[in-house]
C-alpha atoms as a PDB file:
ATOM      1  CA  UNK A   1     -15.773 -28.851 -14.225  1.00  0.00           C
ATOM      2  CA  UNK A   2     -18.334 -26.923 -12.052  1.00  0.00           C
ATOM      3  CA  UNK A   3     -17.004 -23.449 -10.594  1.00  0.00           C
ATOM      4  CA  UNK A   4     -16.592 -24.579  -7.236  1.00  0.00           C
ATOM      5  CA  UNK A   5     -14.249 -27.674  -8.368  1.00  0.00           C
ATOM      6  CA  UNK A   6     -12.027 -24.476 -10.038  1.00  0.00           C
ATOM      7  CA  UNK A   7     -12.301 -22.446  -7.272  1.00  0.00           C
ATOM      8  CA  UNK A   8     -11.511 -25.486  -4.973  1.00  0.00           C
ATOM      9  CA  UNK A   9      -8.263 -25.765  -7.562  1.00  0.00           C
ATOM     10  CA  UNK A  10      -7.286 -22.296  -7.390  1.00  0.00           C
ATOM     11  CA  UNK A  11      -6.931 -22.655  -3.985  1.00  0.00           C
ATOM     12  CA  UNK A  12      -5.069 -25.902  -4.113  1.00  0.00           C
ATOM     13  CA  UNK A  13      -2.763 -24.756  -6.691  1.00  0.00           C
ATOM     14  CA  UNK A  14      -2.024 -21.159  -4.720  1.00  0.00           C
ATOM     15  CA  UNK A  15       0.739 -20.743  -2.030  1.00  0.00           C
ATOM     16  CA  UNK A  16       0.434 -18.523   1.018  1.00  0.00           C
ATOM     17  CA  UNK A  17       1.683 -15.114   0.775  1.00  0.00           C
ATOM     18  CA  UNK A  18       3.584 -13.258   3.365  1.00  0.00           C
ATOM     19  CA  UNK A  19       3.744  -9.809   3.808  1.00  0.00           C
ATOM     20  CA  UNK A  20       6.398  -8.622   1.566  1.00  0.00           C
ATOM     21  CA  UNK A  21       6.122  -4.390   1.829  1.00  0.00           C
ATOM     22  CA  UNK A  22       6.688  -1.909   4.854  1.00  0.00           C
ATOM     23  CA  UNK A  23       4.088   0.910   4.581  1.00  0.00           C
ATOM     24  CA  UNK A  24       4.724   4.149   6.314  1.00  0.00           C
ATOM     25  CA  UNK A  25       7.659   5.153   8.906  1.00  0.00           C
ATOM     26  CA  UNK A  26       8.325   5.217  12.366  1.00  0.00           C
ATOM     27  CA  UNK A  27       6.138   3.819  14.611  1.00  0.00           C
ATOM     28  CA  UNK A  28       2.875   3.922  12.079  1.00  0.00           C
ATOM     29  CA  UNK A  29       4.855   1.737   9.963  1.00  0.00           C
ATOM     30  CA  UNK A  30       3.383  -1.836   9.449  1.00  0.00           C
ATOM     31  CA  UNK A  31       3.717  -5.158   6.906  1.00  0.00           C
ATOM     32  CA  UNK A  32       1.557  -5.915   4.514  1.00  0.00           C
ATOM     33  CA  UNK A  33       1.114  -7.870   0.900  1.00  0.00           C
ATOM     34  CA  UNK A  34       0.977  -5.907  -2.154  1.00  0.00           C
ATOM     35  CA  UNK A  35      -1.747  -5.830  -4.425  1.00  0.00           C
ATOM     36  CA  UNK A  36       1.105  -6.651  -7.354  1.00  0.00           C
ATOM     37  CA  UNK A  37       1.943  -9.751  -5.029  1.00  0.00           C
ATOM     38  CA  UNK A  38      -1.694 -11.198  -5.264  1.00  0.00           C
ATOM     39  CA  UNK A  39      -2.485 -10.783  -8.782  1.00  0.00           C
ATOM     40  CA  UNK A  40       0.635 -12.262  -9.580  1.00  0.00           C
ATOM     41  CA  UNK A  41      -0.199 -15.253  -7.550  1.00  0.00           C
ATOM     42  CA  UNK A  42      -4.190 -15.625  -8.192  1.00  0.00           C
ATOM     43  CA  UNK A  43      -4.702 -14.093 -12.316  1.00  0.00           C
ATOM     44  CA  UNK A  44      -2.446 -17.156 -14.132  1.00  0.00           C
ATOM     45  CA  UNK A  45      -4.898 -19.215 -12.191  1.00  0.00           C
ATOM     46  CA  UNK A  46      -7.765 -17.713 -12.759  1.00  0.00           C
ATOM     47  CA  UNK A  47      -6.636 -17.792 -16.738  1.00  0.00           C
ATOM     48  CA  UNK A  48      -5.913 -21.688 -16.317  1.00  0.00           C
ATOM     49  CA  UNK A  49      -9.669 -21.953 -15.114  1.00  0.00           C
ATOM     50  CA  UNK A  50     -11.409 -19.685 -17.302  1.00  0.00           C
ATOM     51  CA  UNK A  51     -12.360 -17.412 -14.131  1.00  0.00           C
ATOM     52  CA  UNK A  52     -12.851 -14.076 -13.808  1.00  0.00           C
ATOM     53  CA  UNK A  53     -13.632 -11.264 -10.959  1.00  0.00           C
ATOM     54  CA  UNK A  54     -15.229  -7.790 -11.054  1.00  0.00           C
ATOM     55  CA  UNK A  55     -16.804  -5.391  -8.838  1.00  0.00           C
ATOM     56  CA  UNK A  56     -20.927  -5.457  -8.747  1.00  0.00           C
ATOM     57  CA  UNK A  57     -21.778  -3.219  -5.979  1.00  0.00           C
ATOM     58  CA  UNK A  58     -20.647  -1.287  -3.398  1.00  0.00           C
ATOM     59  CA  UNK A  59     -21.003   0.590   0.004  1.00  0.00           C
ATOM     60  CA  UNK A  60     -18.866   3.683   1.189  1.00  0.00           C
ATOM     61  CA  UNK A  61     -18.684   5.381   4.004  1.00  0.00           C
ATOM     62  CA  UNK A  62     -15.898   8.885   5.017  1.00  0.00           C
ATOM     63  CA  UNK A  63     -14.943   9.386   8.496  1.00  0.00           C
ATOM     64  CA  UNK A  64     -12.703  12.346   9.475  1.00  0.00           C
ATOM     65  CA  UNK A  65     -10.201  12.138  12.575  1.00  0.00           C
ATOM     66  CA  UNK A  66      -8.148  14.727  13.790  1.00  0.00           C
ATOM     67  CA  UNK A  67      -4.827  13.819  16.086  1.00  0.00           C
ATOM     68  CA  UNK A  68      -1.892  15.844  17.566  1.00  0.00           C
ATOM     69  CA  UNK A  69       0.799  16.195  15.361  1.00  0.00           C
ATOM     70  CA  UNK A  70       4.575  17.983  15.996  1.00  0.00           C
ATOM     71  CA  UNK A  71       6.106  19.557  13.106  1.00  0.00           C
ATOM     72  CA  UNK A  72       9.211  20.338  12.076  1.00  0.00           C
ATOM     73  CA  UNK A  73       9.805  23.012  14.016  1.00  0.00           C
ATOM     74  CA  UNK A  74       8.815  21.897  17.207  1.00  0.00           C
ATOM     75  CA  UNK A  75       5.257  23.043  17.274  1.00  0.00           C
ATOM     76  CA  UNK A  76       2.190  21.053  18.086  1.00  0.00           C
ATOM     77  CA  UNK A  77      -0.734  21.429  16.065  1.00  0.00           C
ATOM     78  CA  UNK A  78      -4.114  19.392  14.639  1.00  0.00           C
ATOM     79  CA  UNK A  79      -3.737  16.948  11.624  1.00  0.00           C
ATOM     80  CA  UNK A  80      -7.006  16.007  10.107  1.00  0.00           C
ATOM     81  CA  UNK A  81      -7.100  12.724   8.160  1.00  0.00           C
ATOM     82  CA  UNK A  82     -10.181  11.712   6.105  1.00  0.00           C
ATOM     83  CA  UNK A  83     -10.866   7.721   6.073  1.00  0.00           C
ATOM     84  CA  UNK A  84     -12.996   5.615   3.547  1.00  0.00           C
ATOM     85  CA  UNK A  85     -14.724   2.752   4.388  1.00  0.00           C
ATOM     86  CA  UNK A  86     -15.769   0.444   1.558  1.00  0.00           C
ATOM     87  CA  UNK A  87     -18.036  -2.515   1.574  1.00  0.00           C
ATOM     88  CA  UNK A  88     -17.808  -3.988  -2.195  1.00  0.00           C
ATOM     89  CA  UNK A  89     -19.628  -7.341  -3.765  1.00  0.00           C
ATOM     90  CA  UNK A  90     -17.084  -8.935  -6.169  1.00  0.00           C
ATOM     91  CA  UNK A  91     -18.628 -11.549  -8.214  1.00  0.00           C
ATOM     92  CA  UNK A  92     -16.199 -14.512  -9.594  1.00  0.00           C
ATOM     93  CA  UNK A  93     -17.556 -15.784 -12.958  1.00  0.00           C
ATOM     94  CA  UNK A  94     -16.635 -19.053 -14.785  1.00  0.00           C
ATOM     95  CA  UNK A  95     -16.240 -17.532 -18.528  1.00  0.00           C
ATOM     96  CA  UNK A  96     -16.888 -21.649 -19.494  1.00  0.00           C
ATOM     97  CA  UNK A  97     -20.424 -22.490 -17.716  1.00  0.00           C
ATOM     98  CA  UNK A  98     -21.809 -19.054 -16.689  1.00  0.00           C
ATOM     99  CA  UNK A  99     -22.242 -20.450 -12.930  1.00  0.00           C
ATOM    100  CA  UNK A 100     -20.831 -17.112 -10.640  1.00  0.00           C
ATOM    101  CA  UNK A 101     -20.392 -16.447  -7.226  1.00  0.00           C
ATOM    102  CA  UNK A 102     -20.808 -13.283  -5.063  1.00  0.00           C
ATOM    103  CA  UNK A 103     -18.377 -12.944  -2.649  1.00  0.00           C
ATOM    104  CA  UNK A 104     -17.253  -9.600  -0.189  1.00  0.00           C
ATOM    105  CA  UNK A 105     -14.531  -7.552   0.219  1.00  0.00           C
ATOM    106  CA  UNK A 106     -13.690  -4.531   2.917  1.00  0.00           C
ATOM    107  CA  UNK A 107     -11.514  -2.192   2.864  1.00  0.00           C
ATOM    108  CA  UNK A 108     -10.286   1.039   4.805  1.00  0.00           C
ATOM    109  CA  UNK A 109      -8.823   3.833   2.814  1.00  0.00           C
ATOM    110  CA  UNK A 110      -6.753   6.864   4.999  1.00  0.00           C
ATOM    111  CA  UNK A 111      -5.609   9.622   2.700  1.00  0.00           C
ATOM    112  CA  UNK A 112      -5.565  13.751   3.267  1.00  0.00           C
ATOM    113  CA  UNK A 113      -6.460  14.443  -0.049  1.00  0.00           C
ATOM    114  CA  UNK A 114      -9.201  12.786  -2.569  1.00  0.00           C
ATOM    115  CA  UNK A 115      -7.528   9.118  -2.806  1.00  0.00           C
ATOM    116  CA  UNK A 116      -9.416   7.056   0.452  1.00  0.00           C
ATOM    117  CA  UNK A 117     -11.709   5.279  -2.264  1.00  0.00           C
ATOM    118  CA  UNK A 118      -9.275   4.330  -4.874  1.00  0.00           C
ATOM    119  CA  UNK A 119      -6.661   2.618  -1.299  1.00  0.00           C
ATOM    120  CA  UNK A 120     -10.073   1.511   0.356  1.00  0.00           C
ATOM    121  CA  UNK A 121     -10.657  -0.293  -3.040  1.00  0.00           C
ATOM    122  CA  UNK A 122      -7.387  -1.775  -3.533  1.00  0.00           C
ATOM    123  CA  UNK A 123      -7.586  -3.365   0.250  1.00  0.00           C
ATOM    124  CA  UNK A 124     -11.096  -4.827  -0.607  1.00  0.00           C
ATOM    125  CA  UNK A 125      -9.835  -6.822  -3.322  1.00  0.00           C
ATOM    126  CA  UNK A 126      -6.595  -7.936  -1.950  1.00  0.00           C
ATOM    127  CA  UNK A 127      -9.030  -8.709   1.327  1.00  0.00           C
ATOM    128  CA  UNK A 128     -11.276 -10.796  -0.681  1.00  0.00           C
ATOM    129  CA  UNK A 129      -9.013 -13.063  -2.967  1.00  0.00           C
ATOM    130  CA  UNK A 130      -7.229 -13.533   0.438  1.00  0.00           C
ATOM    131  CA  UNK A 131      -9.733 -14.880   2.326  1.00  0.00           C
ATOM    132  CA  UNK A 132     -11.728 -16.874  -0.626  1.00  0.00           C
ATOM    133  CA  UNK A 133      -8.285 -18.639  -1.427  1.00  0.00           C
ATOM    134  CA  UNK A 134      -6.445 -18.496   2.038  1.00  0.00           C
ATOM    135  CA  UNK A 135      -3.458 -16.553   0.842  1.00  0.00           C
ATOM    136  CA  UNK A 136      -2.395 -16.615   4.299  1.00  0.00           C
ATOM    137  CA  UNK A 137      -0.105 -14.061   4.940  1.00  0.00           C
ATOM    138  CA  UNK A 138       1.650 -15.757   7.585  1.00  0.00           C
ATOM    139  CA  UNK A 139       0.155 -13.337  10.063  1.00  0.00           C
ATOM    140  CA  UNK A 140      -2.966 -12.676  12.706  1.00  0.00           C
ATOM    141  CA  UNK A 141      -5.023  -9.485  11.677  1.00  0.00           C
ATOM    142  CA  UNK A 142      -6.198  -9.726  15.411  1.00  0.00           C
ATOM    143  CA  UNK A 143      -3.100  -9.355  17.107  1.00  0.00           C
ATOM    144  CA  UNK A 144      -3.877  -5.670  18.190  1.00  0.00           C
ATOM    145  CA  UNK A 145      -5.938  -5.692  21.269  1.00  0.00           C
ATOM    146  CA  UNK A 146      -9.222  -3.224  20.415  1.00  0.00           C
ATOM    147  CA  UNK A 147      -8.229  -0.643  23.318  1.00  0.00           C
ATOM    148  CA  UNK A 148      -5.332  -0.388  21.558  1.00  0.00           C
ATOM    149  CA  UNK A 149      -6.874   0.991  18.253  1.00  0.00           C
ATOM    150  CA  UNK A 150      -6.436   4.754  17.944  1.00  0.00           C
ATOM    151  CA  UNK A 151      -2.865   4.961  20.363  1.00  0.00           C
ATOM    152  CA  UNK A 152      -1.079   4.984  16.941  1.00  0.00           C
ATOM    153  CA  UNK A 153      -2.711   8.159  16.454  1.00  0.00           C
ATOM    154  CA  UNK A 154      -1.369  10.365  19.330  1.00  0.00           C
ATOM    155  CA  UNK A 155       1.654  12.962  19.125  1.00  0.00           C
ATOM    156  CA  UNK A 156       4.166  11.154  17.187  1.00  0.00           C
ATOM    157  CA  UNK A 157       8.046  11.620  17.437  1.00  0.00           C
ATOM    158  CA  UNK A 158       9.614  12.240  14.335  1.00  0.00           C
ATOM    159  CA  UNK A 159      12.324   9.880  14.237  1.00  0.00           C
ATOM    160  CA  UNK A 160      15.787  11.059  12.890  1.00  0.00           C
ATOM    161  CA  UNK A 161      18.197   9.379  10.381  1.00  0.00           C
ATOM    162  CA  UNK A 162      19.779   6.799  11.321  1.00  0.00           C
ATOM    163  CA  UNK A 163      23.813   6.537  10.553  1.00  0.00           C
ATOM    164  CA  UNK A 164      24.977   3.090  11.086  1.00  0.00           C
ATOM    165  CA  UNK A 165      28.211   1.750  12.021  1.00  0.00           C
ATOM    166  CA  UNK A 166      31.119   1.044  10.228  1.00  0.00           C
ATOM    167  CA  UNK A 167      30.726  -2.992   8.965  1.00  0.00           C
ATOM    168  CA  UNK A 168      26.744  -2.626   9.687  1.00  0.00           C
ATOM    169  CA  UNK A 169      24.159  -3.606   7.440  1.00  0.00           C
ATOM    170  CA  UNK A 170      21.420  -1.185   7.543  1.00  0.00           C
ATOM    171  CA  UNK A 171      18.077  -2.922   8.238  1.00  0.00           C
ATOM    172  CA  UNK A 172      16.122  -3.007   5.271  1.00  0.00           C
ATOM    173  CA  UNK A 173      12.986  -0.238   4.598  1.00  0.00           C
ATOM    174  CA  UNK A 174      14.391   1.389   7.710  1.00  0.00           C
ATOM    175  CA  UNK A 175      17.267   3.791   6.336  1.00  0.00           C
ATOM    176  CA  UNK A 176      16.397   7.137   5.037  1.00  0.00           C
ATOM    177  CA  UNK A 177      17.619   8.360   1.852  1.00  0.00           C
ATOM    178  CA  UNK A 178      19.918  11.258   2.078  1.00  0.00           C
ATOM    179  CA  UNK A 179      19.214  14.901   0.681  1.00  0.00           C
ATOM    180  CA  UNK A 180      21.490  13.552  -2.425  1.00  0.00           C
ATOM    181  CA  UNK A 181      19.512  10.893  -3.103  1.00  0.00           C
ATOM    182  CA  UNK A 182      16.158  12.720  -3.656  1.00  0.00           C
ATOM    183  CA  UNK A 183      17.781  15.988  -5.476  1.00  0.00           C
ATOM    184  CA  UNK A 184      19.266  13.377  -7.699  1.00  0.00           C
ATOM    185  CA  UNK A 185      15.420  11.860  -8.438  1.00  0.00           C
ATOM    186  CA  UNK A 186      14.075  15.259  -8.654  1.00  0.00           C
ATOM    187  CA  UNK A 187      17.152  16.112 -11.634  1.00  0.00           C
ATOM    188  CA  UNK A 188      16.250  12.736 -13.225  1.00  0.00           C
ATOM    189  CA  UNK A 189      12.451  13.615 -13.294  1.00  0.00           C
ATOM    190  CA  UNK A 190      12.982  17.249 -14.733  1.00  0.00           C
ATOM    191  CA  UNK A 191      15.653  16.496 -16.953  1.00  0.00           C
ATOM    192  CA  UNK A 192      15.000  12.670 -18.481  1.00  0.00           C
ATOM    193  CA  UNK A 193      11.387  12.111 -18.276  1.00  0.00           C
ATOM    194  CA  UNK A 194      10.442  15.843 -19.012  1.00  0.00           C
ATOM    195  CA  UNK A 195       8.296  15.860 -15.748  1.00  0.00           C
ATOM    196  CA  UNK A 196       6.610  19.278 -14.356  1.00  0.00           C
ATOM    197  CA  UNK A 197       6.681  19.617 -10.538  1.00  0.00           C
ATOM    198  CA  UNK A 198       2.948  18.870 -10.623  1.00  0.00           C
ATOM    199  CA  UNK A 199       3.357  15.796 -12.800  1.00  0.00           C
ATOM    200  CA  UNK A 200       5.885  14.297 -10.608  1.00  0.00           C
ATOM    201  CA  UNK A 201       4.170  14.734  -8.034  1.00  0.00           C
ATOM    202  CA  UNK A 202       1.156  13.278  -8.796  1.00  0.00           C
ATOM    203  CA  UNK A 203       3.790  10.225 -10.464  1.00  0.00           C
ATOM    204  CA  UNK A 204       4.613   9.811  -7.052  1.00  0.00           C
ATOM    205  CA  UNK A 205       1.286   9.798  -5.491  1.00  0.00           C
ATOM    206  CA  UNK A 206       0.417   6.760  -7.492  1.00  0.00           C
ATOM    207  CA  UNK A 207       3.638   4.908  -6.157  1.00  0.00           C
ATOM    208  CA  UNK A 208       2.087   5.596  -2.779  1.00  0.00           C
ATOM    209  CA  UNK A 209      -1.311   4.287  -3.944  1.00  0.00           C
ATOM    210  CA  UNK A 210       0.145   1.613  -4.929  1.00  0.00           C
ATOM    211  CA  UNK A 211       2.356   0.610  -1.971  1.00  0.00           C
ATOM    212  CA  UNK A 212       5.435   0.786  -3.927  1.00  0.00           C
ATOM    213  CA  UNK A 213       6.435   3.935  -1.417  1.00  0.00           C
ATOM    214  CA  UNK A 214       5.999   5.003   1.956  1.00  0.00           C
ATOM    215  CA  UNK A 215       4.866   8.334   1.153  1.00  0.00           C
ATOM    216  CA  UNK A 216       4.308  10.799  -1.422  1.00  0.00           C
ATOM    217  CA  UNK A 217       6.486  13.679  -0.869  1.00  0.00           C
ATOM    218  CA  UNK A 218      10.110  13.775   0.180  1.00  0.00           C
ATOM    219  CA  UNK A 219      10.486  16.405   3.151  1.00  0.00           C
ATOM    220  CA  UNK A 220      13.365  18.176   1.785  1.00  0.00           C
ATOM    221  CA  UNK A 221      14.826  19.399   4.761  1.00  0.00           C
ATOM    222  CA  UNK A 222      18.586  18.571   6.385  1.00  0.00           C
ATOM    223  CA  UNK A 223      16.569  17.927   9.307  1.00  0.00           C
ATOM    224  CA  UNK A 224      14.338  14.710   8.599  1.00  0.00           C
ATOM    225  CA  UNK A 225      14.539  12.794   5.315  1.00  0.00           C
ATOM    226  CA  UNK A 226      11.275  10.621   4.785  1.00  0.00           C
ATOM    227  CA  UNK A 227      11.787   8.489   1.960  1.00  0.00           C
ATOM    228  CA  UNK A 228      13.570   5.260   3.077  1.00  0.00           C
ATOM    229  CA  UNK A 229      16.651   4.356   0.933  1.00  0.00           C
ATOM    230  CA  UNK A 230      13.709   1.330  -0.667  1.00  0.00           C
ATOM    231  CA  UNK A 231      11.462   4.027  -1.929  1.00  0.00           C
ATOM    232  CA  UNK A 232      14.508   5.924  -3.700  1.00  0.00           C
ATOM    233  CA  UNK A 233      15.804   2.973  -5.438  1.00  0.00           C
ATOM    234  CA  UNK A 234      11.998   1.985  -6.377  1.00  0.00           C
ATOM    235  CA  UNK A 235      11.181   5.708  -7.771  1.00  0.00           C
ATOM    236  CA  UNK A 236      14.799   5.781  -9.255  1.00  0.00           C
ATOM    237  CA  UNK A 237      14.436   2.493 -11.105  1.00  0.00           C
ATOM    238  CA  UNK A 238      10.999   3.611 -12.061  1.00  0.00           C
ATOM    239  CA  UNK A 239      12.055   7.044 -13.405  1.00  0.00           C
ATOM    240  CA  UNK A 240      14.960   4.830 -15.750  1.00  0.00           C
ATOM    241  CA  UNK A 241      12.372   2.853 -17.705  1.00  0.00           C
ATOM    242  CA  UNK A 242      10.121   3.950 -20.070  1.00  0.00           C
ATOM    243  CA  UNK A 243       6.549   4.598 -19.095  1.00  0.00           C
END
């Protein structure tokens, strides 16, 4: 069986993926498919065909953007956001015949601190086993007109908890988790795991990497609660089993 014929039968034997995960809040939030989501889909397959796909090169680029932000207070003032752009050659490799092919991935990593390559990275393969096996995620990637590109980035409004009424069901990814809810994760990390505030911290940061949260840290302030009641129940049932 030649390595097209298997990659022609990965595809086959795939489904299409929709996007499963909310990332961010507000009006910056957006869907998309997790990384855990693909793998879980494409690696039996690739293990049924004796495949296999790794990184052979690579191009990266950093931009820096600044925007208007409001803070907490009330204040207006300049948020600077660094952003990765990654170009990486993935070859797939039949482990049987040798034959390989060299396909591309891209990728856009936004992060404040030192973690644009490793989200840029992440995209780029989820962006290439996508496209080579149309794991269509049910969704355009061109439904934003171009002059709207950048709008997303002016003075947002920091959007308040909601409290819904009695009988309600809360829409899902969209509640905020109460002051409670994060002491209580903050207890369980301290106390349970034996986490330090840096640890934790940097615990969380790889939730956010990975999509599994919104964002990194809780604002833990009566006024705005940024976790969504999702990312508490993910950390919390993350914090309960071992690591």
């Amino acid at each position: 069986m030649s390595l097209y014929v298997k990659m022609f039968n990965v595809m086959n034997d795939s489904e299409a993926i929709e996007k499963n995960m909310e990332v961010g809040t507000g009006k910056n939030a957006y869907k998309a498919v997790s990384e855990a989501t693909i793998l879980n889909m494409i690696k039996p397959l690739f293990k049924k065909y004796e495949l296999i796909i790794f990184p052979i090169s690579g191009d990266i680029k950093d931009h820096c953007m600044t925007w208007d932000k409001t803070d907490y207070d009330g204040k207006t003032s300049q948020a600077l956001r660094a952003m990765t752009e990654l170009k990486v050659t993935y070859r797939i490799l039949d482990v049987e015949s040798g034959e390989f092919q060299d396909v591309v991935g891209f990728g856009n990593g936004a992060d404040t601190q030192d973690k644009g390559a490793g989200k840029a990275f992440t995209y780029s393969l989820k962006n290439v086993l996508s496209k080579t096996f149309m794991l269509f995620s049910g969704e355009d990637t061109d439904n934003e007109h171009s002059d709207d590109i950048g709008k997303s980035h002016k003075t947002p409004q920091q959007s308040k908890p909601s409290t819904p009424l009695a009988g309600d069901k809360p829409e899902k990814s969209k509640v905020h988790a109460t002051l409670p809810q994060i002491k209580e994760l903050e207890v369980l990390a301290s106390t349970e795991k034996g986490l330090e505030k840096a640890t934790y911290w940097d615990f969380l940061k790889k939730l956010e990497v990975d999509h599994k949260i919104s964002s990194q840290y809780p604002m833990n302030k009566e006024k705005h609660i940024q976790w969504t009641v999702d990312d508490y129940e993910t950390i919390k049932a993350t914090l309960e089993c071992p690591f």
